[in-house]
Every structure is written in C-alpha cells, then in structure tokens.
PDB file of N, CA and C in Angstrom:
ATOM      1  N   UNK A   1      25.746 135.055 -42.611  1.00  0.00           N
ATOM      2  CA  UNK A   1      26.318 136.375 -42.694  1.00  0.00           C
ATOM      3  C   UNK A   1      25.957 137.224 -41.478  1.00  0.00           C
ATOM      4  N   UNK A   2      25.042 137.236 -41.121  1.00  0.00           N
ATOM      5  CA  UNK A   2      24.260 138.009 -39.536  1.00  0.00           C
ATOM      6  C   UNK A   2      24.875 137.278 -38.844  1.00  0.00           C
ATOM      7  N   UNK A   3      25.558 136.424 -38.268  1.00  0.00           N
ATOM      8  CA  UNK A   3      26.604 136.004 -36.972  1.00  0.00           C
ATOM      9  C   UNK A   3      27.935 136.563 -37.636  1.00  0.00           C
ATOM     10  N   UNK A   4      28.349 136.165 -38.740  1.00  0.00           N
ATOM     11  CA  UNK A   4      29.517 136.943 -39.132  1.00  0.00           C
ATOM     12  C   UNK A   4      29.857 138.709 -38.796  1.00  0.00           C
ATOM     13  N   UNK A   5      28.264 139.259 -39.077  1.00  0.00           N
ATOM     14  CA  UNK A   5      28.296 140.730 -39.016  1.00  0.00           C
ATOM     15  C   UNK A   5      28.682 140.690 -37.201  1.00  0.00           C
ATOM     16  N   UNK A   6      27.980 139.675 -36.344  1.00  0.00           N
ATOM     17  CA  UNK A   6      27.667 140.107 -35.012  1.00  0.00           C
ATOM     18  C   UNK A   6      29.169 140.020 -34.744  1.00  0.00           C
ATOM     19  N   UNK A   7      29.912 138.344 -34.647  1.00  0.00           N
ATOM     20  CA  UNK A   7      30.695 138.020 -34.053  1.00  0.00           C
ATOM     21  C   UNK A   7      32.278 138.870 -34.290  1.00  0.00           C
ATOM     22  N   UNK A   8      32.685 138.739 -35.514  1.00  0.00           N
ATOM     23  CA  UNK A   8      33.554 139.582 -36.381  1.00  0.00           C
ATOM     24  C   UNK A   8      33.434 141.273 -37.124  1.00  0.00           C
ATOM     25  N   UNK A   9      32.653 141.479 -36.817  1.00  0.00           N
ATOM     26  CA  UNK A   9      32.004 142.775 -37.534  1.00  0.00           C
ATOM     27  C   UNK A   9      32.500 143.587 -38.948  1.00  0.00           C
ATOM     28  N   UNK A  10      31.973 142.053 -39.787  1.00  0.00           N
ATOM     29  CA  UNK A  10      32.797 142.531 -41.166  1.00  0.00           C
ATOM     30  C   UNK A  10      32.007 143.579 -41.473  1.00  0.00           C
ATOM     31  N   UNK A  11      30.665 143.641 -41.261  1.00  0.00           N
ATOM     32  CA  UNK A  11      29.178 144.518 -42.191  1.00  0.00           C
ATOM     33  C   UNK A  11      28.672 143.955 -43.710  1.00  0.00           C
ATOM     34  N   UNK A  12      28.914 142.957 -43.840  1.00  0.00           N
ATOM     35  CA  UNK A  12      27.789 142.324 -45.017  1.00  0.00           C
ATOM     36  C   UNK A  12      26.531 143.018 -44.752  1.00  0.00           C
ATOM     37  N   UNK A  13      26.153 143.588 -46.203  1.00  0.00           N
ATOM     38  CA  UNK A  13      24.686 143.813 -46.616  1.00  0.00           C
ATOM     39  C   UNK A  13      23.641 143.025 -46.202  1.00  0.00           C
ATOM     40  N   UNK A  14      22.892 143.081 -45.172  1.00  0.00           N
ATOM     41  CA  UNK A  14      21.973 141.739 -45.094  1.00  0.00           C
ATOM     42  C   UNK A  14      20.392 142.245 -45.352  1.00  0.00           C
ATOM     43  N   UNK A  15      20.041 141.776 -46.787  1.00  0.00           N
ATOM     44  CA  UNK A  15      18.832 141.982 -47.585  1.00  0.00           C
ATOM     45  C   UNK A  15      17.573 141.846 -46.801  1.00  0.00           C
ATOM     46  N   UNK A  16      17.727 141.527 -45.812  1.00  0.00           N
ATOM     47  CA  UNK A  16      16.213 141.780 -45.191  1.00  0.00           C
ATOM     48  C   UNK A  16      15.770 142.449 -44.356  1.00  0.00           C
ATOM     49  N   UNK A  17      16.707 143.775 -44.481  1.00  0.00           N
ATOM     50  CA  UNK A  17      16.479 144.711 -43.713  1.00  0.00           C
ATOM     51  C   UNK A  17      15.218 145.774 -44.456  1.00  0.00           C
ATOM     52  N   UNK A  18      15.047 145.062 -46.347  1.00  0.00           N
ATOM     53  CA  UNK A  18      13.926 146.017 -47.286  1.00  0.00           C
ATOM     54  C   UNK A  18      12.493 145.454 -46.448  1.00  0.00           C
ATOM     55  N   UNK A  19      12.420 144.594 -45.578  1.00  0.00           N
ATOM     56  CA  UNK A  19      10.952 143.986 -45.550  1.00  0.00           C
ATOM     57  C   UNK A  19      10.469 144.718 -44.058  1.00  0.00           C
ATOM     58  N   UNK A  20      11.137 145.534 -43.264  1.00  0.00           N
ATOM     59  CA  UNK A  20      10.736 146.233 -42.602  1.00  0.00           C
ATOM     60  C   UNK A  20       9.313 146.900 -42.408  1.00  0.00           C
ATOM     61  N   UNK A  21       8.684 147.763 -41.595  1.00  0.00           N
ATOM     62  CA  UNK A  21       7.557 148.070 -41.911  1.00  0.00           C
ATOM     63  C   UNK A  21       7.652 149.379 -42.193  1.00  0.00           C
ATOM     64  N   UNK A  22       8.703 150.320 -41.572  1.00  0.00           N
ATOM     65  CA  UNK A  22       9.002 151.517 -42.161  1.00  0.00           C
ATOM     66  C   UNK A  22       9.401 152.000 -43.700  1.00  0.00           C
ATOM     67  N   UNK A  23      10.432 150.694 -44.141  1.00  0.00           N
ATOM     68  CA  UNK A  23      10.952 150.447 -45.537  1.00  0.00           C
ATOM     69  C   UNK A  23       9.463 151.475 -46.330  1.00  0.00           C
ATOM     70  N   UNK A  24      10.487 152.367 -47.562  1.00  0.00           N
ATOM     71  CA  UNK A  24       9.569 153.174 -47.909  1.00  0.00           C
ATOM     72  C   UNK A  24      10.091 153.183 -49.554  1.00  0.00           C
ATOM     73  N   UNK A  25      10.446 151.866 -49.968  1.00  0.00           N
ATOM     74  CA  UNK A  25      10.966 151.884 -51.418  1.00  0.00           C
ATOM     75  C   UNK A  25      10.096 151.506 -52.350  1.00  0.00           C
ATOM     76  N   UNK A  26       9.291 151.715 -53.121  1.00  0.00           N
ATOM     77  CA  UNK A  26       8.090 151.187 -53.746  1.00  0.00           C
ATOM     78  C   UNK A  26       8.725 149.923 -54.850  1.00  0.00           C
ATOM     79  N   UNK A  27       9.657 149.666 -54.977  1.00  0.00           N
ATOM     80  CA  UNK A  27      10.399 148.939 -55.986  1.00  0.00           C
ATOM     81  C   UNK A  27      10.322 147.239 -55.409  1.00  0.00           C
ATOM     82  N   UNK A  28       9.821 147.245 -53.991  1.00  0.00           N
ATOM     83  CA  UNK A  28       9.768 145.491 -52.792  1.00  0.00           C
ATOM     84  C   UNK A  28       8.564 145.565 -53.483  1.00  0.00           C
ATOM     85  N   UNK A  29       8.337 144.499 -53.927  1.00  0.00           N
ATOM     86  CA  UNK A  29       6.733 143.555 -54.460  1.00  0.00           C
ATOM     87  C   UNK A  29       6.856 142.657 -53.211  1.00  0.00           C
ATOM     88  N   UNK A  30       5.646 143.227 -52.571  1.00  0.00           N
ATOM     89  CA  UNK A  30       4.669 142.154 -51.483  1.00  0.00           C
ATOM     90  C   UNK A  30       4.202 140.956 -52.246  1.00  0.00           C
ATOM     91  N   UNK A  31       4.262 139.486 -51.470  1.00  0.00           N
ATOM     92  CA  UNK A  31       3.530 138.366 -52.343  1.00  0.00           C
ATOM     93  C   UNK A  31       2.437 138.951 -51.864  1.00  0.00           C
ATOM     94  N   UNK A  32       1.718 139.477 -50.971  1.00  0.00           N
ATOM     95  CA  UNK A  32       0.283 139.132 -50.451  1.00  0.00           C
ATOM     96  C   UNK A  32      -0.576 140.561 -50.216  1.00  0.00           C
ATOM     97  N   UNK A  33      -1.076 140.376 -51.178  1.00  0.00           N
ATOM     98  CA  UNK A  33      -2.187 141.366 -51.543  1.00  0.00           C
ATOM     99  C   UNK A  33      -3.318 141.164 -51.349  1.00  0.00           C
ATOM    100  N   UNK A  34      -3.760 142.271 -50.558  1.00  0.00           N
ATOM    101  CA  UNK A  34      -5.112 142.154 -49.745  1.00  0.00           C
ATOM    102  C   UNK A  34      -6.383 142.192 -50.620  1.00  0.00           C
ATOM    103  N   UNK A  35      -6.216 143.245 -52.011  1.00  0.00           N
ATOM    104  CA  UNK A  35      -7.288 143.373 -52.559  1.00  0.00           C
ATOM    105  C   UNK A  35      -7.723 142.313 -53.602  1.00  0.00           C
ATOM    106  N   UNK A  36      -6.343 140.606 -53.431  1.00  0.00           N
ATOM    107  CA  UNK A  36      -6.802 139.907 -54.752  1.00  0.00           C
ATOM    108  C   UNK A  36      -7.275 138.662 -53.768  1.00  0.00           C
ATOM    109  N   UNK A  37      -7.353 138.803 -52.707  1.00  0.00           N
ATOM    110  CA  UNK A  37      -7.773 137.643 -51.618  1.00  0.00           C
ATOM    111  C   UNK A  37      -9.608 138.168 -52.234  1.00  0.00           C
ATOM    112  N   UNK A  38     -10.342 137.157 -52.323  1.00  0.00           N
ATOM    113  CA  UNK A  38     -11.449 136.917 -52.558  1.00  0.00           C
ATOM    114  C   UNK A  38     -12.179 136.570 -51.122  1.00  0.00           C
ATOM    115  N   UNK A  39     -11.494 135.659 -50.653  1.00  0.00           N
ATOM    116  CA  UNK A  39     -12.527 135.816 -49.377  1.00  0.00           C
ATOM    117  C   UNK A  39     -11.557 136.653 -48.149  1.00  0.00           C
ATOM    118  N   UNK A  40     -12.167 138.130 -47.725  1.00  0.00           N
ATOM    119  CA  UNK A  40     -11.211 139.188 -46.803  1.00  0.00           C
ATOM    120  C   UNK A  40     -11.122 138.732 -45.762  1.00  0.00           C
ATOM    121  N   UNK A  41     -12.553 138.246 -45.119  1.00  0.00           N
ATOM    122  CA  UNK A  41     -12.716 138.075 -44.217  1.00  0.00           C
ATOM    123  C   UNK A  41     -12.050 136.880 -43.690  1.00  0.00           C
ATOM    124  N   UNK A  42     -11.404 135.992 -43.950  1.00  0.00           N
ATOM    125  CA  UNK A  42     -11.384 134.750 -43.622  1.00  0.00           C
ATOM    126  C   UNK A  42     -10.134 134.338 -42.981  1.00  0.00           C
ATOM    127  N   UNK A  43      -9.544 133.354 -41.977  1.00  0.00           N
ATOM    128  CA  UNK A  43      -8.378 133.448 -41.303  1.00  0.00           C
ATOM    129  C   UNK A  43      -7.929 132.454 -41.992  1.00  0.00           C
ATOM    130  N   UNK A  44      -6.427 132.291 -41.699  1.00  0.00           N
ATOM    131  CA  UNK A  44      -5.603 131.231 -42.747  1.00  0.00           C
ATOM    132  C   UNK A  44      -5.876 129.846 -41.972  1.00  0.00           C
ATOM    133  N   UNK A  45      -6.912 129.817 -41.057  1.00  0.00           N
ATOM    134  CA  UNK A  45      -7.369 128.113 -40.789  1.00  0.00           C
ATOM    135  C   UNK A  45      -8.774 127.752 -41.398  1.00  0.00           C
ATOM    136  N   UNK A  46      -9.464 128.919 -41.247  1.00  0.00           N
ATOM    137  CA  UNK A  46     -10.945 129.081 -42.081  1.00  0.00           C
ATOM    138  C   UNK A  46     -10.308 128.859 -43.381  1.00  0.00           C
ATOM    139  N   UNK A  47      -9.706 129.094 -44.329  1.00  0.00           N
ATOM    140  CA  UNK A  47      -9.005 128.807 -45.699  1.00  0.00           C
ATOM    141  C   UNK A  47      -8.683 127.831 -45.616  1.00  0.00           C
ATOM    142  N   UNK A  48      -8.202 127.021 -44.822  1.00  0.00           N
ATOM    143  CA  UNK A  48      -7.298 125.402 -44.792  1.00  0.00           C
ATOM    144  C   UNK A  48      -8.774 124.402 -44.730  1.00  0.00           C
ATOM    145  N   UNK A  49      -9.882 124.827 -43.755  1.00  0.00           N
ATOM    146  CA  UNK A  49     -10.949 124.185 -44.157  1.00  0.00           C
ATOM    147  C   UNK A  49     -12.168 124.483 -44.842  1.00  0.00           C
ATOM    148  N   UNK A  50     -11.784 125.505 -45.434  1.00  0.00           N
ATOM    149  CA  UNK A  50     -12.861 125.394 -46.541  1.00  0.00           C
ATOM    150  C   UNK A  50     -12.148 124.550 -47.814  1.00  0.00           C
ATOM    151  N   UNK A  51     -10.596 125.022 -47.879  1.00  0.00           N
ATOM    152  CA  UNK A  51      -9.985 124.294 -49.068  1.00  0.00           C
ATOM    153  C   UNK A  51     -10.401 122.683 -48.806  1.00  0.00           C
ATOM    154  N   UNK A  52     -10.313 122.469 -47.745  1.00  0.00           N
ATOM    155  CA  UNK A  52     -10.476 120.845 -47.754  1.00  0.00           C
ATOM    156  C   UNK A  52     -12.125 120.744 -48.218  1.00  0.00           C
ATOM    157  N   UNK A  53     -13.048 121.104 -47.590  1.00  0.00           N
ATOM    158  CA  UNK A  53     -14.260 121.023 -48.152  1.00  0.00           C
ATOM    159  C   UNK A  53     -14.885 120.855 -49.655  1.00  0.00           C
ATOM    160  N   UNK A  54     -13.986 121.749 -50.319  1.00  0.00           N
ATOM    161  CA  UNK A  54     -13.966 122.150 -51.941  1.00  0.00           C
ATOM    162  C   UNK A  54     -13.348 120.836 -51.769  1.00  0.00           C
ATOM    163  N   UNK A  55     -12.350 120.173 -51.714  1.00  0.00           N
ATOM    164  CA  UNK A  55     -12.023 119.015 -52.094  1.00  0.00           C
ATOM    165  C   UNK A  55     -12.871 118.200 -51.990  1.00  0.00           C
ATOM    166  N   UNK A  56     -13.713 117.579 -50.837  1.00  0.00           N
ATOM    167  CA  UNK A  56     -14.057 116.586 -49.982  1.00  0.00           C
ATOM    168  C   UNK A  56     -15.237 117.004 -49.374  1.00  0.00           C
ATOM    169  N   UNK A  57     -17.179 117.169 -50.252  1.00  0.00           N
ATOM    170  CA  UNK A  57     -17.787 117.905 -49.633  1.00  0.00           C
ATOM    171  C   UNK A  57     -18.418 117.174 -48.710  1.00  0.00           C
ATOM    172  N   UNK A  58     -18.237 115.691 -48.171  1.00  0.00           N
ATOM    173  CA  UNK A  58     -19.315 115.146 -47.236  1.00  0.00           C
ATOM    174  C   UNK A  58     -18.180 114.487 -46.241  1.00  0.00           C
ATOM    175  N   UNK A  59     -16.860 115.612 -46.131  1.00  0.00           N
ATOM    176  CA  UNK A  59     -15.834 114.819 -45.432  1.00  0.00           C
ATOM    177  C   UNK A  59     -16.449 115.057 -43.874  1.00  0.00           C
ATOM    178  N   UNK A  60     -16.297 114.423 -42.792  1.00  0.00           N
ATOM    179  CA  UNK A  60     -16.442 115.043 -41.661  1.00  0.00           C
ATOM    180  C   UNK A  60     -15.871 115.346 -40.603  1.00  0.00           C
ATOM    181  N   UNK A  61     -15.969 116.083 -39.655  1.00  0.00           N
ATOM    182  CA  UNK A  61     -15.228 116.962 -38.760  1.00  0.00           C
ATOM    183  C   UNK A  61     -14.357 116.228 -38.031  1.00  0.00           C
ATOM    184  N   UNK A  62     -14.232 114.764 -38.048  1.00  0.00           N
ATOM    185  CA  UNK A  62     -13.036 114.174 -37.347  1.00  0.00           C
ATOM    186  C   UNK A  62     -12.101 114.175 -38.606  1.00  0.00           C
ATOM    187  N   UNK A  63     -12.228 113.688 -39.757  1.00  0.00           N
ATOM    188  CA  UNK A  63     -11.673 113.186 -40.855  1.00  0.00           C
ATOM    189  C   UNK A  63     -10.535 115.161 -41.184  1.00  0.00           C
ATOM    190  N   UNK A  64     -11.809 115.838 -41.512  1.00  0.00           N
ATOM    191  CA  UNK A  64     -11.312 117.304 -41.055  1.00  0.00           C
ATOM    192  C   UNK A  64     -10.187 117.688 -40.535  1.00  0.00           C
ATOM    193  N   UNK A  65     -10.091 117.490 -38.597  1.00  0.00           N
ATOM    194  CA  UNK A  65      -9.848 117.590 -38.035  1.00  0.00           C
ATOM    195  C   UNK A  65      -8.028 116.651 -38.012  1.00  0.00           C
ATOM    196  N   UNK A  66      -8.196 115.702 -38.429  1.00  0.00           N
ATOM    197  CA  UNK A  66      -7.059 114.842 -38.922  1.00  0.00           C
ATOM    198  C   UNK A  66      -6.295 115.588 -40.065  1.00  0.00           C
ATOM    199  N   UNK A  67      -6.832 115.645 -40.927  1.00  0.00           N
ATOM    200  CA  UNK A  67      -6.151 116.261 -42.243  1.00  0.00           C
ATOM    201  C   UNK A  67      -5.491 117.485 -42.000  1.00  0.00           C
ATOM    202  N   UNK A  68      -5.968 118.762 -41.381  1.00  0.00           N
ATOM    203  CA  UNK A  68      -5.839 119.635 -40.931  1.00  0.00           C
ATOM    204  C   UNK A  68      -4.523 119.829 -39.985  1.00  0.00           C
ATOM    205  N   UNK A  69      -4.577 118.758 -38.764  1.00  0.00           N
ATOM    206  CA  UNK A  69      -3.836 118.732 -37.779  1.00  0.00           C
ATOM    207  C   UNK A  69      -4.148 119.859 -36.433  1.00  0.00           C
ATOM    208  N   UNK A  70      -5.681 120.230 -36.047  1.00  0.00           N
ATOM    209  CA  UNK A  70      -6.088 120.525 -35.387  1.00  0.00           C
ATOM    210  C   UNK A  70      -7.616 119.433 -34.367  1.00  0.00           C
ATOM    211  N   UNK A  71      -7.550 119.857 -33.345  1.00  0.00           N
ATOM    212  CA  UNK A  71      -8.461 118.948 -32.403  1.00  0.00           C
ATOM    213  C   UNK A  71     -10.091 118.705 -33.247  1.00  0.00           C
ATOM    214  N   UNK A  72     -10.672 117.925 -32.361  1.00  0.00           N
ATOM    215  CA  UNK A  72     -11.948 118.235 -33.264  1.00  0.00           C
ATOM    216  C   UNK A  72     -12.920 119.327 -32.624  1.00  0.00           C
ATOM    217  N   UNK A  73     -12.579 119.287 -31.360  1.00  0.00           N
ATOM    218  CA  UNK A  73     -13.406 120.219 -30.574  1.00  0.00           C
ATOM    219  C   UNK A  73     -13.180 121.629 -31.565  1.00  0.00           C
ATOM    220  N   UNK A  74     -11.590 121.872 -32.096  1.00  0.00           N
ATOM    221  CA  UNK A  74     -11.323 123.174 -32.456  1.00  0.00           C
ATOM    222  C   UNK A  74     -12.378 123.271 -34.368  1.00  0.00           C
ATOM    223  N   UNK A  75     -12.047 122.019 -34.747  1.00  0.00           N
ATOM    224  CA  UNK A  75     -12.847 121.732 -35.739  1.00  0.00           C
ATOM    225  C   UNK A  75     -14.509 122.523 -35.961  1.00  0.00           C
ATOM    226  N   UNK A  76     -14.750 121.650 -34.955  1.00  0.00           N
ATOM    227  CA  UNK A  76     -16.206 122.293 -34.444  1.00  0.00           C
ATOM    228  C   UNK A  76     -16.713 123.623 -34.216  1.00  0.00           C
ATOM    229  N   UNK A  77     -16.224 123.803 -33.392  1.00  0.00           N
ATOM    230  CA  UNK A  77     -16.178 125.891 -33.150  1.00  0.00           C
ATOM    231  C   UNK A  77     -15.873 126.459 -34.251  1.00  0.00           C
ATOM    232  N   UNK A  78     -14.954 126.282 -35.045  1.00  0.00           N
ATOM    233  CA  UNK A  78     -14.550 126.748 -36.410  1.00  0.00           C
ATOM    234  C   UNK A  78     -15.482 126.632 -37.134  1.00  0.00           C
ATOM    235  N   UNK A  79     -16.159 125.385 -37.767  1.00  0.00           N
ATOM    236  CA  UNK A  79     -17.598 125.169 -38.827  1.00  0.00           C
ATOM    237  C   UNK A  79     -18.611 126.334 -38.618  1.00  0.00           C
ATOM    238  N   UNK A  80     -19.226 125.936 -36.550  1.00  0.00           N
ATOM    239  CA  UNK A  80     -20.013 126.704 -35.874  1.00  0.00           C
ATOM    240  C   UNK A  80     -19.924 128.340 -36.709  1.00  0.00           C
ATOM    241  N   UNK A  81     -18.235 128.976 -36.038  1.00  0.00           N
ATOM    242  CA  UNK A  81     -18.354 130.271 -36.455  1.00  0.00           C
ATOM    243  C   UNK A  81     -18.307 130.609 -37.983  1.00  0.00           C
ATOM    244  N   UNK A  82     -17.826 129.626 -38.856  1.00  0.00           N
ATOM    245  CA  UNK A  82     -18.099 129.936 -40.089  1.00  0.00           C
ATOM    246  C   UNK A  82     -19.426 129.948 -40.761  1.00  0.00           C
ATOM    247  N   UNK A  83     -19.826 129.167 -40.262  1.00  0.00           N
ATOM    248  CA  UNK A  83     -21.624 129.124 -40.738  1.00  0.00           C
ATOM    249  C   UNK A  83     -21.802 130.148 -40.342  1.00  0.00           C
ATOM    250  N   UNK A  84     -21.997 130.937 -39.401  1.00  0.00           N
ATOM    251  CA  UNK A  84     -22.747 132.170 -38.491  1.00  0.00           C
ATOM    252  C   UNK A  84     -22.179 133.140 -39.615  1.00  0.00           C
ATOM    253  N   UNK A  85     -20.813 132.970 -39.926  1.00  0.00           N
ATOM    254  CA  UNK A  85     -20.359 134.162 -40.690  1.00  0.00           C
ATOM    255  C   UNK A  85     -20.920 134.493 -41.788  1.00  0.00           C
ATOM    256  N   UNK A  86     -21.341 133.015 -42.676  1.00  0.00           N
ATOM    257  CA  UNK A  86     -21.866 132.904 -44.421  1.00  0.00           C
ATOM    258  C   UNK A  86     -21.175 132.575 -44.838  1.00  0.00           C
ATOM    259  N   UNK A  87     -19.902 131.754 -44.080  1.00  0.00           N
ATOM    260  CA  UNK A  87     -18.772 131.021 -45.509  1.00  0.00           C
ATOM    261  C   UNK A  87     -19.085 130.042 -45.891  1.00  0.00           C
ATOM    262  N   UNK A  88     -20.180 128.703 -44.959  1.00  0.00           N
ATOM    263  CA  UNK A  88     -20.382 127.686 -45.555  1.00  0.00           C
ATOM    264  C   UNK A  88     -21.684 127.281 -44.676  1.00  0.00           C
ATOM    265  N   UNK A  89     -22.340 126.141 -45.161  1.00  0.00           N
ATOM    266  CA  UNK A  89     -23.730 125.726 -44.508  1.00  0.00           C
ATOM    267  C   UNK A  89     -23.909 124.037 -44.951  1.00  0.00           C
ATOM    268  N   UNK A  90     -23.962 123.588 -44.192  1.00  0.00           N
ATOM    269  CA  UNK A  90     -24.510 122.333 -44.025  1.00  0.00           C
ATOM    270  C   UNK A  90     -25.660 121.514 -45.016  1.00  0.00           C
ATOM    271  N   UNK A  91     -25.817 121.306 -45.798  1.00  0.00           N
ATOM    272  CA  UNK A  91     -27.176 120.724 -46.713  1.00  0.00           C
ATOM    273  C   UNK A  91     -27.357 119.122 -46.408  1.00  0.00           C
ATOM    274  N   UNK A  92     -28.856 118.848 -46.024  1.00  0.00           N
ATOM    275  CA  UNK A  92     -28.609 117.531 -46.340  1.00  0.00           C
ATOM    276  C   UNK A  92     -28.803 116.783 -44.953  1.00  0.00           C
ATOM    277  N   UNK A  93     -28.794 117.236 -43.517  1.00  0.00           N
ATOM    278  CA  UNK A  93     -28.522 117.642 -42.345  1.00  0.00           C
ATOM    279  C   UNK A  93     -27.198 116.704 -41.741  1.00  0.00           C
ATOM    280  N   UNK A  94     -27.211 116.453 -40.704  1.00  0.00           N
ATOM    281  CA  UNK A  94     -25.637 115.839 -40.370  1.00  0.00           C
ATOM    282  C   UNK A  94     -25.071 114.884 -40.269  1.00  0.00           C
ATOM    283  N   UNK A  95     -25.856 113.838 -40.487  1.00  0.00           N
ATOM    284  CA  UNK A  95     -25.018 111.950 -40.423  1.00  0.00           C
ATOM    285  C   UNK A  95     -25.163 112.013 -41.983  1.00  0.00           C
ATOM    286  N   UNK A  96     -26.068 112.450 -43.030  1.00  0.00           N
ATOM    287  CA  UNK A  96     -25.301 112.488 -44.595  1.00  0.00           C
ATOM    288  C   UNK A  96     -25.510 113.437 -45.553  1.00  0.00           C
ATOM    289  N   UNK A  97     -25.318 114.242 -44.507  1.00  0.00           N
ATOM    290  CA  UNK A  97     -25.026 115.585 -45.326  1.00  0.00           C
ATOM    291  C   UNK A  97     -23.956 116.308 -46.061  1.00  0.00           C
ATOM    292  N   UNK A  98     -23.875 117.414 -46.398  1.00  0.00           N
ATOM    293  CA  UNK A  98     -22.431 117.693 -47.227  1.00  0.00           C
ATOM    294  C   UNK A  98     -22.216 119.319 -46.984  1.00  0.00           C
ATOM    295  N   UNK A  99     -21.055 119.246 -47.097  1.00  0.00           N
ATOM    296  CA  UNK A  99     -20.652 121.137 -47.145  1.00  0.00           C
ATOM    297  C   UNK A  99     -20.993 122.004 -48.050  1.00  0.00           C
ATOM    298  N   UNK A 100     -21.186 123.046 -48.544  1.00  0.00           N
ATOM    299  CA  UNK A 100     -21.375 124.171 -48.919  1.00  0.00           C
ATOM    300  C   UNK A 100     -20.835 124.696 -48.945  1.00  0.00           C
ATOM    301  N   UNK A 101     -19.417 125.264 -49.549  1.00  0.00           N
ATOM    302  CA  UNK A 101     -18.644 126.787 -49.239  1.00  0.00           C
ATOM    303  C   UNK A 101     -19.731 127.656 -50.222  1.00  0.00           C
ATOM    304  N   UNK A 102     -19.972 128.664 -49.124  1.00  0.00           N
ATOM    305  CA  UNK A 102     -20.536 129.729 -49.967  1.00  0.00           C
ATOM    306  C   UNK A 102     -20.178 130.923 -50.291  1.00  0.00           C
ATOM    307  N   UNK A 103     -18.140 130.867 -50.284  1.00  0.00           N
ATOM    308  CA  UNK A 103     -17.339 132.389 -50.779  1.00  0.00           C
ATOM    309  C   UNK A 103     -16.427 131.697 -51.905  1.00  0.00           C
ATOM    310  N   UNK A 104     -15.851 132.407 -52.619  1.00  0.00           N
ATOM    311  CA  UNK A 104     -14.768 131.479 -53.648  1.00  0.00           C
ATOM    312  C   UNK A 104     -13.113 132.030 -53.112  1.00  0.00           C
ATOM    313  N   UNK A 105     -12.528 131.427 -53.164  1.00  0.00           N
ATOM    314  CA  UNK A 105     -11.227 131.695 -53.003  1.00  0.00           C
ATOM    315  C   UNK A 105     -10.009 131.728 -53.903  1.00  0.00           C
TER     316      UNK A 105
END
C-alpha cells in the first residue's frame, strides 16, 4: 500500500504512522515495558547469554559463542563486563567450573 500511496497517489491509511514517537494516543499498547524487565540494566546480548547459561551452566565460551552467533573474543569481553557488573560469576574456577546468573529475568 506505501508504493501504491507513492507511485499512484491513491492515500490508503497506512497504520504505522500510530508508532511514531510524537503519537500521543494512549489507546497503542507498547509490547515492551521497561518497568516489567527484571533485569534494567542488561543489553539484549547480555540476555541472549545469560538465557543460554540458565540453560547450560558449565557451557563454555566457545560453545557460547557458537550458539549465540557472535566471536569468542566478543564472548569474552561480554562474561568479563558482566561479572564486573553482578550479573553472573564463575564458581568452581575455569577448566570445570560453572555459571552463576546472579539477576532473574
């Protein structure tokens, strides 16, 4: 319908003009609500590996890194800054150790 409006200029209604950021209709339900996210702090790749962790707690950072579809180097820096943060910690130490998430999601 948006090439129709461009090319021909019938003017079809095109519904996604409510998701704007100005849009001021209280009646649009957002899926994503900030105050029911449990962990705030956390980025949507920090979430992809902690979810795997909760699955898989002695998986490791190549295996990770595969599942994911990110490098391992990026793997790494990621654990690094999540530990520093308090989302998860290492027990056990590192050839057979296991994960920890320590936020719930």
């Amino acid at each position: 319908m948006f090439f129709e409006n461009l090319l021909m200029s019938v003017g079809h209604e095109l519904k996604n003009r409510y998701m704007h950021i100005d849009y001021e209709n209280q009646s649009v339900i957002q899926s994503a609500n900030i105050s029911n996210s449990k962990c705030n702090n956390c980025t949507l790749g920090e979430l992809a590996i902690i979810n795997e962790l909760i699955k898989k707690p002695e998986i490791t950072q190549k295996e990770l890194a595969s599942i994911i579809g990110k490098s391992e180097r990026t793997i790494k820096t990621r654990t690094v800054e999540m530990q520093e943060k308090g989302l998860i910690c290492r027990e056990n130490g590192k050839r057979n150790g296991k994960w920890k998430v320590l936020v719930e999601i």
